[in-house]
PDB file of N, CA and C in Angstrom:
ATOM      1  N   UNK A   1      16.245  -6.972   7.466  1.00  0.00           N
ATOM      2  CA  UNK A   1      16.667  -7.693   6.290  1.00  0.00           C
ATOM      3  C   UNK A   1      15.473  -7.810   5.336  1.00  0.00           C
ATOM      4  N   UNK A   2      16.059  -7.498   3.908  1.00  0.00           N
ATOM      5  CA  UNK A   2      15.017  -7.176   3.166  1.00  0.00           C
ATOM      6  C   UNK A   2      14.573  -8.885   2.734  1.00  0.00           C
ATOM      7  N   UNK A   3      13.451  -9.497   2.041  1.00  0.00           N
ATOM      8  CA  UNK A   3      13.288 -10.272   1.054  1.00  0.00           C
ATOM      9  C   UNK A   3      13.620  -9.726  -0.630  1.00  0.00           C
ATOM     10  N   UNK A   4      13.806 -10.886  -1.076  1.00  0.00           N
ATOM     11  CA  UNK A   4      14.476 -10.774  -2.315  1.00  0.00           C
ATOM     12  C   UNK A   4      13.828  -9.639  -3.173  1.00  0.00           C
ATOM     13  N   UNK A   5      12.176 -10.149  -3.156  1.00  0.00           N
ATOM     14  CA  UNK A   5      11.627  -8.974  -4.158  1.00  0.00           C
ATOM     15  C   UNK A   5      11.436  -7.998  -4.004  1.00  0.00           C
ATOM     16  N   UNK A   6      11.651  -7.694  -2.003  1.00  0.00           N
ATOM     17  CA  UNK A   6      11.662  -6.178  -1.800  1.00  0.00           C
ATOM     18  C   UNK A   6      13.267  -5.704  -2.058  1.00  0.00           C
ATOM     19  N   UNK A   7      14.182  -6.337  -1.961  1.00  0.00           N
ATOM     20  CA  UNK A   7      15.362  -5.766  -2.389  1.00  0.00           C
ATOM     21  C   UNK A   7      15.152  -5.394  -4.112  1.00  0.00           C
ATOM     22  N   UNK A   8      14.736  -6.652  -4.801  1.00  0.00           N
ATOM     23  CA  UNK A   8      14.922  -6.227  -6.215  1.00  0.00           C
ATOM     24  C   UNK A   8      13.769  -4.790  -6.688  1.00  0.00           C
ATOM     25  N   UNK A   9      12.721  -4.534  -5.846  1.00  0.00           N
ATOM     26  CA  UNK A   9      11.852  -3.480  -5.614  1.00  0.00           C
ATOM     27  C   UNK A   9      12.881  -2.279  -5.533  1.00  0.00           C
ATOM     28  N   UNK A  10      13.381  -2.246  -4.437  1.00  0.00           N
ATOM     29  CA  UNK A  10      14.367  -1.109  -4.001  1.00  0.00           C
ATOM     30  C   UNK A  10      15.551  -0.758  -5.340  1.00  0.00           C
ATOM     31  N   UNK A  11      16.124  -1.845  -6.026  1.00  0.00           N
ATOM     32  CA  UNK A  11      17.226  -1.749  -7.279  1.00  0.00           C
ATOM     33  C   UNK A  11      16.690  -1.281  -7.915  1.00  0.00           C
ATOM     34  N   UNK A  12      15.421  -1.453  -7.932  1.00  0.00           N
ATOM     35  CA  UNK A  12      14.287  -1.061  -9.312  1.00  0.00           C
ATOM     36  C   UNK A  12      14.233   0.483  -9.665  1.00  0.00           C
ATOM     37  N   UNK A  13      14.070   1.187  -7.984  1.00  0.00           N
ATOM     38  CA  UNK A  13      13.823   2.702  -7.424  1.00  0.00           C
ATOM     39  C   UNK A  13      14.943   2.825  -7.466  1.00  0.00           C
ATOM     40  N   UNK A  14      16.053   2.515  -7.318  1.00  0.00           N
ATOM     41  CA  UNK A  14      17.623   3.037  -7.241  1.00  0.00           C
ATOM     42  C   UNK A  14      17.782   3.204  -9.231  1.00  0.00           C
ATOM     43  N   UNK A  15      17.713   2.565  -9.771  1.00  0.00           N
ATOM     44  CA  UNK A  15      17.825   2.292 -11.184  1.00  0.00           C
ATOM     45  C   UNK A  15      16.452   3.663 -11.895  1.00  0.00           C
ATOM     46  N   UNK A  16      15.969   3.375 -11.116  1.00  0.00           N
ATOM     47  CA  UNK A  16      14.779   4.543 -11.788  1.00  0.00           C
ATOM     48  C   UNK A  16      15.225   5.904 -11.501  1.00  0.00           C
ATOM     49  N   UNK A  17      15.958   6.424 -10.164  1.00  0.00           N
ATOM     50  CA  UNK A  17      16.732   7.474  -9.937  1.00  0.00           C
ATOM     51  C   UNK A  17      17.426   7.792 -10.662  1.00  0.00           C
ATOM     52  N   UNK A  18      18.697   6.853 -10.973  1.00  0.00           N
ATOM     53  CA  UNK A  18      19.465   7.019 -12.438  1.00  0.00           C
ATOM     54  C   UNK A  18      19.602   7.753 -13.409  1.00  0.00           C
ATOM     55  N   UNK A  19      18.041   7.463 -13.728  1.00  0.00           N
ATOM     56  CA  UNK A  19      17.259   7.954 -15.304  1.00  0.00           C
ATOM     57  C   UNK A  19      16.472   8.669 -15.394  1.00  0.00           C
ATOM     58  N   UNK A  20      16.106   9.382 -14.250  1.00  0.00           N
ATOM     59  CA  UNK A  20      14.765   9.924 -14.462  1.00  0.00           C
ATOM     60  C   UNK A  20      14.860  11.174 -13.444  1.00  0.00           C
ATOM     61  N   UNK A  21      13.820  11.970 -13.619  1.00  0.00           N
ATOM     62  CA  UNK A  21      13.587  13.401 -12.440  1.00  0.00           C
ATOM     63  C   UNK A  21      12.280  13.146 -12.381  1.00  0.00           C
ATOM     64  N   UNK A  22      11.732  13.330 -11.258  1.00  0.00           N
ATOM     65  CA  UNK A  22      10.289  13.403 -10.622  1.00  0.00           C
ATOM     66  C   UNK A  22      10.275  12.376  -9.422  1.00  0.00           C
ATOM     67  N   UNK A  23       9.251  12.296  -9.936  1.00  0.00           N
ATOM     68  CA  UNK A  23       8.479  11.392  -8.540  1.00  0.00           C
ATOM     69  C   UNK A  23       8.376   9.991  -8.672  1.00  0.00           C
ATOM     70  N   UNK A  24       8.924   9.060  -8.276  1.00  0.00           N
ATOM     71  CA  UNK A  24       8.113   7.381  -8.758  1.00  0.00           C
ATOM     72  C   UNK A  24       7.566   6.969  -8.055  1.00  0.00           C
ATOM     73  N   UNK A  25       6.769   5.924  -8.060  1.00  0.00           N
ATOM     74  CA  UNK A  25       5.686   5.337  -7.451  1.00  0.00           C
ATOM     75  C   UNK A  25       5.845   3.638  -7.587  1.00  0.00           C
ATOM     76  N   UNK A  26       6.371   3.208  -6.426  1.00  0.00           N
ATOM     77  CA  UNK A  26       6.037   2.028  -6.346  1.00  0.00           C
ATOM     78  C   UNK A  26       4.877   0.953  -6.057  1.00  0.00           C
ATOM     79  N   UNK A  27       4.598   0.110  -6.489  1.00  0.00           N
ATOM     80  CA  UNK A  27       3.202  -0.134  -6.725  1.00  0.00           C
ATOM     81  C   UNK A  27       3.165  -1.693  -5.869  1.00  0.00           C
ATOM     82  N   UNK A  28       3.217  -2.265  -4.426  1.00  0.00           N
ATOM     83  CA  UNK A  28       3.210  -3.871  -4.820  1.00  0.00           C
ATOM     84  C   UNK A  28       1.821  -4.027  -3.538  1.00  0.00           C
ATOM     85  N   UNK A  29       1.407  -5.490  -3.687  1.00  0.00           N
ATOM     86  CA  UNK A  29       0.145  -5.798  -3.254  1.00  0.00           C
ATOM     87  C   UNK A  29       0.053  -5.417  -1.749  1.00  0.00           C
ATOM     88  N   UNK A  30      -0.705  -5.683  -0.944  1.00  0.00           N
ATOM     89  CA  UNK A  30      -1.072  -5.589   0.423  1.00  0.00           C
ATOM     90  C   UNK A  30       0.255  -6.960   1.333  1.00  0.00           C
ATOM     91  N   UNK A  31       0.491  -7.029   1.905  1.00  0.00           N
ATOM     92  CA  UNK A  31       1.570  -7.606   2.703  1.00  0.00           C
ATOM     93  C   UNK A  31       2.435  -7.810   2.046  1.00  0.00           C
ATOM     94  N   UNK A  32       2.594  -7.145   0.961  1.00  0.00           N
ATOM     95  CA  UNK A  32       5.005  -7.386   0.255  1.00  0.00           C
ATOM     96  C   UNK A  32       5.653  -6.659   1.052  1.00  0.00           C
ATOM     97  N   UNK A  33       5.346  -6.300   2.437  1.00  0.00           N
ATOM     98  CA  UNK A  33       6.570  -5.067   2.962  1.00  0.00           C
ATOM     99  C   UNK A  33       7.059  -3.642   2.369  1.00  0.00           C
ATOM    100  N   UNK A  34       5.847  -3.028   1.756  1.00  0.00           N
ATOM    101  CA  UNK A  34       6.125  -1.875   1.603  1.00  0.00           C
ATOM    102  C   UNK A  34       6.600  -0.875   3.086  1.00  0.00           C
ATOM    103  N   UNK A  35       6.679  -1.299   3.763  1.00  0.00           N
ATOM    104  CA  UNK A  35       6.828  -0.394   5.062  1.00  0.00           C
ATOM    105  C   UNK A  35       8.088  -0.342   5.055  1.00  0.00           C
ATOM    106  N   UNK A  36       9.018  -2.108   5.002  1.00  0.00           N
ATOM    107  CA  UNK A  36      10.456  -2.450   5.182  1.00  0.00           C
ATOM    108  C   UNK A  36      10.761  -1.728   4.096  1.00  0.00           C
ATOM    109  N   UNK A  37      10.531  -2.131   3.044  1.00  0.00           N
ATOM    110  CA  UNK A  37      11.309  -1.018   1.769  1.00  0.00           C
ATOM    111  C   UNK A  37      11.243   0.142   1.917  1.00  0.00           C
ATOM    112  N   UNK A  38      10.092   0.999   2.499  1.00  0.00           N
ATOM    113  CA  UNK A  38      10.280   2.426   2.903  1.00  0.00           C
ATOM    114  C   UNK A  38      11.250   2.406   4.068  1.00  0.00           C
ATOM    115  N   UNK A  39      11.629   1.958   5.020  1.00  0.00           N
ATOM    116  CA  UNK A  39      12.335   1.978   6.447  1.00  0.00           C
ATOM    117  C   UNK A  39      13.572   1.876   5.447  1.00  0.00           C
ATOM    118  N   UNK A  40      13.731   0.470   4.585  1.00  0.00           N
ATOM    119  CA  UNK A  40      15.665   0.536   4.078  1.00  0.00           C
ATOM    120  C   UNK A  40      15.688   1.371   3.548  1.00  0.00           C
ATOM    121  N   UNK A  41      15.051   2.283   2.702  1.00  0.00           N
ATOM    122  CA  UNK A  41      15.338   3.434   1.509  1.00  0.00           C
ATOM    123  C   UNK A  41      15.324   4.626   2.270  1.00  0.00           C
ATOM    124  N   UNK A  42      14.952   5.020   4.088  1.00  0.00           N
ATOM    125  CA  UNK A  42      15.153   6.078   4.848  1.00  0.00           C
ATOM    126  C   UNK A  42      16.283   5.453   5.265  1.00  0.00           C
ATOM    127  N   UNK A  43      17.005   4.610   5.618  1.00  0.00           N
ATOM    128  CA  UNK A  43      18.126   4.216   6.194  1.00  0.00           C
ATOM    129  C   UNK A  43      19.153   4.692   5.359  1.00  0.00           C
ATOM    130  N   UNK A  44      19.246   4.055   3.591  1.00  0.00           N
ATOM    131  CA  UNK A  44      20.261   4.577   3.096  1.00  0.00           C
ATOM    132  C   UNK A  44      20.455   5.727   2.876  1.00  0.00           C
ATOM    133  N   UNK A  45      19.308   6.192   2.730  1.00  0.00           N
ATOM    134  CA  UNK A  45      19.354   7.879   2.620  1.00  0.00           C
ATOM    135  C   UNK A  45      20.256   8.904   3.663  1.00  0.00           C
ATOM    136  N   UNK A  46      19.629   8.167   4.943  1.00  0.00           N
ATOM    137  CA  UNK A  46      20.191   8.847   6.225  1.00  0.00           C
ATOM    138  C   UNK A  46      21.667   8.559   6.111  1.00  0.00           C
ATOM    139  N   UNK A  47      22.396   7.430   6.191  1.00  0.00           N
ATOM    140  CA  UNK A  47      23.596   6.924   6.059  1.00  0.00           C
ATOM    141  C   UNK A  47      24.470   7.451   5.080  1.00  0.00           C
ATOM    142  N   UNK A  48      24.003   7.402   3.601  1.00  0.00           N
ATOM    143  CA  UNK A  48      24.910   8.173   2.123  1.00  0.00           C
ATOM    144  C   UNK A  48      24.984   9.753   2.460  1.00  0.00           C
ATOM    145  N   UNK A  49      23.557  10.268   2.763  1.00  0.00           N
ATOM    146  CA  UNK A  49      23.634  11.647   3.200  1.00  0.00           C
ATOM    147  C   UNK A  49      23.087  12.212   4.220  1.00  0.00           C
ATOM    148  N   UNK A  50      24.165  12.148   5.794  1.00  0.00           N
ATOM    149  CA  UNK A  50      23.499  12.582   6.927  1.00  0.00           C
ATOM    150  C   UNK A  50      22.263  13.806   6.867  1.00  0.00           C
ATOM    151  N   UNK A  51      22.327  14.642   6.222  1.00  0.00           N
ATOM    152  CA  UNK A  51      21.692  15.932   6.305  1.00  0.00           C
ATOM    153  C   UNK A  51      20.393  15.599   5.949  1.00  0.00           C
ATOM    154  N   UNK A  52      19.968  14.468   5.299  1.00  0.00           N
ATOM    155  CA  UNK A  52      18.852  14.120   4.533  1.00  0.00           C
ATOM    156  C   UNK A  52      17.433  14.311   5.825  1.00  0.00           C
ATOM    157  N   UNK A  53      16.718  14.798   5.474  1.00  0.00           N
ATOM    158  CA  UNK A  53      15.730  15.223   6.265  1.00  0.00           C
ATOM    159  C   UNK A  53      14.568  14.190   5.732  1.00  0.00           C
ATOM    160  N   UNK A  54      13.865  13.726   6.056  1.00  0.00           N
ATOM    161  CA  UNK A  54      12.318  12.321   5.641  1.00  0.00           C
ATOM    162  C   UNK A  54      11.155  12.830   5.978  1.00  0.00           C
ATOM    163  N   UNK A  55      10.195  13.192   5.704  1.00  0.00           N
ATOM    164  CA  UNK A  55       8.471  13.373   6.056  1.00  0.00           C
ATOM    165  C   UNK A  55       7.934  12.694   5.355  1.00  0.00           C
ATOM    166  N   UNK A  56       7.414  11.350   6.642  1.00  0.00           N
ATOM    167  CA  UNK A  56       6.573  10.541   5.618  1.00  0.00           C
ATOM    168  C   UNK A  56       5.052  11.456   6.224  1.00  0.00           C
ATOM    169  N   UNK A  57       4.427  10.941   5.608  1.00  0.00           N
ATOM    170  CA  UNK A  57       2.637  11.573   5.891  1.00  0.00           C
ATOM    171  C   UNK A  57       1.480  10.584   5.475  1.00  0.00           C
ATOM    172  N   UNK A  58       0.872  10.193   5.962  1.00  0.00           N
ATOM    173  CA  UNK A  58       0.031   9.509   5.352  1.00  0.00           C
ATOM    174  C   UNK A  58      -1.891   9.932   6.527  1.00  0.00           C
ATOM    175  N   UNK A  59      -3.143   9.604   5.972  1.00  0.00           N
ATOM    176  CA  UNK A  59      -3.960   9.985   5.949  1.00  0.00           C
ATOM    177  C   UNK A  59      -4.594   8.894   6.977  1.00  0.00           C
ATOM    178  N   UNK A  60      -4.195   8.314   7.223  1.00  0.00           N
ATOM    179  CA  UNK A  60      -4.774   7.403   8.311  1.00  0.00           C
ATOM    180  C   UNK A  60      -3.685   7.336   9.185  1.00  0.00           C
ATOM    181  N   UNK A  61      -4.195   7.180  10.621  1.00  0.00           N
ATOM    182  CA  UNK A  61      -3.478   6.915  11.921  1.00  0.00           C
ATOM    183  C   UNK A  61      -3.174   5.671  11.848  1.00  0.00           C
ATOM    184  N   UNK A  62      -3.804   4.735  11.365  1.00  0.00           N
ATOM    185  CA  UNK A  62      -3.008   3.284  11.579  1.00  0.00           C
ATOM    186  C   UNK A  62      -2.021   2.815  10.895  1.00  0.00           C
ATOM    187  N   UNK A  63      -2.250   3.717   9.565  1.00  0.00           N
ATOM    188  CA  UNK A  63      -0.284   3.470   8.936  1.00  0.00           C
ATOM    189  C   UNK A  63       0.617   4.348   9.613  1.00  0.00           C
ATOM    190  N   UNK A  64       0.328   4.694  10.493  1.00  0.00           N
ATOM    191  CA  UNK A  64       1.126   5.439  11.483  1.00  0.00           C
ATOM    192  C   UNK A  64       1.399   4.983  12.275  1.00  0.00           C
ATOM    193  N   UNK A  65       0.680   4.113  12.684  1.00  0.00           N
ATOM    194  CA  UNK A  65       0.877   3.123  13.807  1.00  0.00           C
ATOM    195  C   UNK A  65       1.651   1.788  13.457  1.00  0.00           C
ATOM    196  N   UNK A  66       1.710   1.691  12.440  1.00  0.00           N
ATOM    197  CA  UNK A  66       2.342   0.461  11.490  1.00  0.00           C
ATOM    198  C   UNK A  66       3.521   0.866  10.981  1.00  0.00           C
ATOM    199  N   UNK A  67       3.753   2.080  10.628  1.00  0.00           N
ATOM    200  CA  UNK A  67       5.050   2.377  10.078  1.00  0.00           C
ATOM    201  C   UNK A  67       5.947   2.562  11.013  1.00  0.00           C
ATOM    202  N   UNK A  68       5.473   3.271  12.123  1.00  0.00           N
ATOM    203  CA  UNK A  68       6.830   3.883  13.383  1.00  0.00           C
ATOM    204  C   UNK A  68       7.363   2.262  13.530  1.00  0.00           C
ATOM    205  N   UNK A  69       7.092   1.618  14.224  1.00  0.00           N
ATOM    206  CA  UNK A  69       7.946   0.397  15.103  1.00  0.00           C
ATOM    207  C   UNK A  69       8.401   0.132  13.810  1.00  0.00           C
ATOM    208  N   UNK A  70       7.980  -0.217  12.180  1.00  0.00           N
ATOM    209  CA  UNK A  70       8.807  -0.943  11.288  1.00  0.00           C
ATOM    210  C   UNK A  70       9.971  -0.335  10.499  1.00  0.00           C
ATOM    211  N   UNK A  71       9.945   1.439  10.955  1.00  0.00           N
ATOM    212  CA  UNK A  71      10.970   1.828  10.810  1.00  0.00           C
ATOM    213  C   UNK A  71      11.926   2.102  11.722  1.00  0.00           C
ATOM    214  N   UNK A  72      11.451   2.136  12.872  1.00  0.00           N
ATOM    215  CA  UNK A  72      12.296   2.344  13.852  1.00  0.00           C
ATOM    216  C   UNK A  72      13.604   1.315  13.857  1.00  0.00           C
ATOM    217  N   UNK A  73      13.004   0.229  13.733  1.00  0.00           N
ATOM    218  CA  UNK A  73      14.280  -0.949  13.749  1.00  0.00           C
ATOM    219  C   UNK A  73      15.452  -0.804  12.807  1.00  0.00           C
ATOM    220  N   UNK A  74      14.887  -0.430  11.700  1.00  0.00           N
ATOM    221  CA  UNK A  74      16.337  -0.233  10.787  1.00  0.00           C
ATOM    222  C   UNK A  74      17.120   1.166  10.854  1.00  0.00           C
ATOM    223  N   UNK A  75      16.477   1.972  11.263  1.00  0.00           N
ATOM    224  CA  UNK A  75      17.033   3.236  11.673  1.00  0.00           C
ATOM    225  C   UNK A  75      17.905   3.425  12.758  1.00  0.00           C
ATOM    226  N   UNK A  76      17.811   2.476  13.819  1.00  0.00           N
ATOM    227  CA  UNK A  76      18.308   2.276  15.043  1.00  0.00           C
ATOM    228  C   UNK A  76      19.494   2.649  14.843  1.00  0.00           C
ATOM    229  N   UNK A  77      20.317   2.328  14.146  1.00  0.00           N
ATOM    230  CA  UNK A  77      21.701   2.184  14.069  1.00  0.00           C
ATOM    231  C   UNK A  77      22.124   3.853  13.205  1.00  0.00           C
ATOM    232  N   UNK A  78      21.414   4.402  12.553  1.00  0.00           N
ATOM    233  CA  UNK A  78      21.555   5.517  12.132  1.00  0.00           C
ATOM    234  C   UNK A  78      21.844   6.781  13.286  1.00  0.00           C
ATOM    235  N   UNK A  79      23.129   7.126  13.142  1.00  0.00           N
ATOM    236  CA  UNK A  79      23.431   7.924  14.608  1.00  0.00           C
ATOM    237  C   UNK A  79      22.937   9.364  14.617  1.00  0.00           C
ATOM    238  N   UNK A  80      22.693  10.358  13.900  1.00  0.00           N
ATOM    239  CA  UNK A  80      21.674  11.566  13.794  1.00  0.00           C
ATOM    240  C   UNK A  80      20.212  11.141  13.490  1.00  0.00           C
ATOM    241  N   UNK A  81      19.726  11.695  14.093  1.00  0.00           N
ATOM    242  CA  UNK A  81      18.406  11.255  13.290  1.00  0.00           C
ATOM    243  C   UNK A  81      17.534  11.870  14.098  1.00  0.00           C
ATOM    244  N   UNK A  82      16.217  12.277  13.883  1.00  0.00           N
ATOM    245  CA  UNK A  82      15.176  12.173  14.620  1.00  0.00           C
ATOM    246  C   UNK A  82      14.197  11.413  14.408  1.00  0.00           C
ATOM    247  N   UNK A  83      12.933  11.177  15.366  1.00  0.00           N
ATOM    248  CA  UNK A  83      12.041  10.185  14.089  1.00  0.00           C
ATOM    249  C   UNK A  83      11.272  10.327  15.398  1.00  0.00           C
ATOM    250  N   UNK A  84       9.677  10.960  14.655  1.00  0.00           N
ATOM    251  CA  UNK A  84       8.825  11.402  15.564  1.00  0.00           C
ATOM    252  C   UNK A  84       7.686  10.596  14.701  1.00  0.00           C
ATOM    253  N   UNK A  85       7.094   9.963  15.409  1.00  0.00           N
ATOM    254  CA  UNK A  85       5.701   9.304  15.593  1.00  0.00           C
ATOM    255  C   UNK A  85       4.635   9.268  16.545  1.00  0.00           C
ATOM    256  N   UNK A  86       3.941  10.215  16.243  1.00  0.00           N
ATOM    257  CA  UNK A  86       2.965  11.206  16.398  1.00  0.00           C
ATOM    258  C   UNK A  86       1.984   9.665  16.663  1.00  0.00           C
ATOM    259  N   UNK A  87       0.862   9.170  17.324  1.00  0.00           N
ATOM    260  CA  UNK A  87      -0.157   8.487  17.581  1.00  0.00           C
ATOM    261  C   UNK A  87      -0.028   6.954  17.827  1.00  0.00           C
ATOM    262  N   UNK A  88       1.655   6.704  17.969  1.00  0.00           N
ATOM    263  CA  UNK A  88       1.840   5.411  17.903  1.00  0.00           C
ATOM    264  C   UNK A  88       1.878   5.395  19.098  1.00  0.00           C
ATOM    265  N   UNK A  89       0.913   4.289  19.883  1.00  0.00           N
ATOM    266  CA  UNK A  89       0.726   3.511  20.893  1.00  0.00           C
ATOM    267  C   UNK A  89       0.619   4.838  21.917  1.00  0.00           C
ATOM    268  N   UNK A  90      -0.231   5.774  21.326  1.00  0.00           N
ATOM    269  CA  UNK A  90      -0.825   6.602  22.175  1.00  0.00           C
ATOM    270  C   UNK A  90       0.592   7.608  22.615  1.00  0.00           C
ATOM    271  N   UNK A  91       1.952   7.836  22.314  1.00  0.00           N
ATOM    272  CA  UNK A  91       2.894   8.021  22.789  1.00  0.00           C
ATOM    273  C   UNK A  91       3.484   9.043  21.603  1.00  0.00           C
ATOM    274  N   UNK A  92       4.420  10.198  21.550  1.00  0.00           N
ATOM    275  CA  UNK A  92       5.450  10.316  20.792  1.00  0.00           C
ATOM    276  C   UNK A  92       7.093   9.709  20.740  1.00  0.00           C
ATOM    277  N   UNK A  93       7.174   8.992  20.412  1.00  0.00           N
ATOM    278  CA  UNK A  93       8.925   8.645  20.201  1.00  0.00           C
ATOM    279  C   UNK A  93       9.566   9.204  20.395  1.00  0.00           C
ATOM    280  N   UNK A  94       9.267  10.625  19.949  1.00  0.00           N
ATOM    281  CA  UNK A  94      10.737  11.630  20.764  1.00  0.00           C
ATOM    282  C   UNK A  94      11.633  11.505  19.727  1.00  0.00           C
ATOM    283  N   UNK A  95      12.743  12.413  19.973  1.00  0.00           N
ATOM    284  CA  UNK A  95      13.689  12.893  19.324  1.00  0.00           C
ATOM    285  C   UNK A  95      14.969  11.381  19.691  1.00  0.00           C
ATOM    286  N   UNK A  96      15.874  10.560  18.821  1.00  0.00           N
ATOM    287  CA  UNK A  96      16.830   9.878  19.214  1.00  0.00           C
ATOM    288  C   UNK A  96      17.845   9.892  17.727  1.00  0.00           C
TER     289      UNK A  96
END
């Protein structure tokens, strides 16, 4: 469950889709839940369009380690899927 300003964050990126082609960039401070807003915005994706394929990437191992468990939870319920996390807790997640 999102908080308010990460939901109104997410309307923001849904509304910017709308109107625009490229790339956007959301911008908010150090602990607003950018992780949860990335996890709901792979959820709806997966859900509106099964086929939707996700590569997140990032340059440090510890947002790797921070992102798997905070996406895993909202994805749970998403019935195709894979979701591989490569260095979290020393382990891969595997295919589910």
């Amino acid at each position: 469950m999102l908080r308010d300003y990460q939901e109104k964050a997410l309307k923001e990126l849904y509304s910017w889709f709308e109107t625009h082609e490229g790339h956007p960039c959301l911008v908010l401070p150090t602990g607003a839940g950018k992780s949860h807003i990335i996890a709901e915005l792979c959820k709806d994706a997966i859900q509106k369009w099964p086929e939707t394929r996700i590569l997140m990437l990032t340059h440090v191992k510890e947002l790797i380690e921070q992102e798997c468990p905070e996406a895993e939870a909202p994805l749970a319920e998403c019935t195709a899927r894979d979701l591989l996390c490569p260095g979290s807790a020393g382990e891969n997640s595997g295919n589910r």
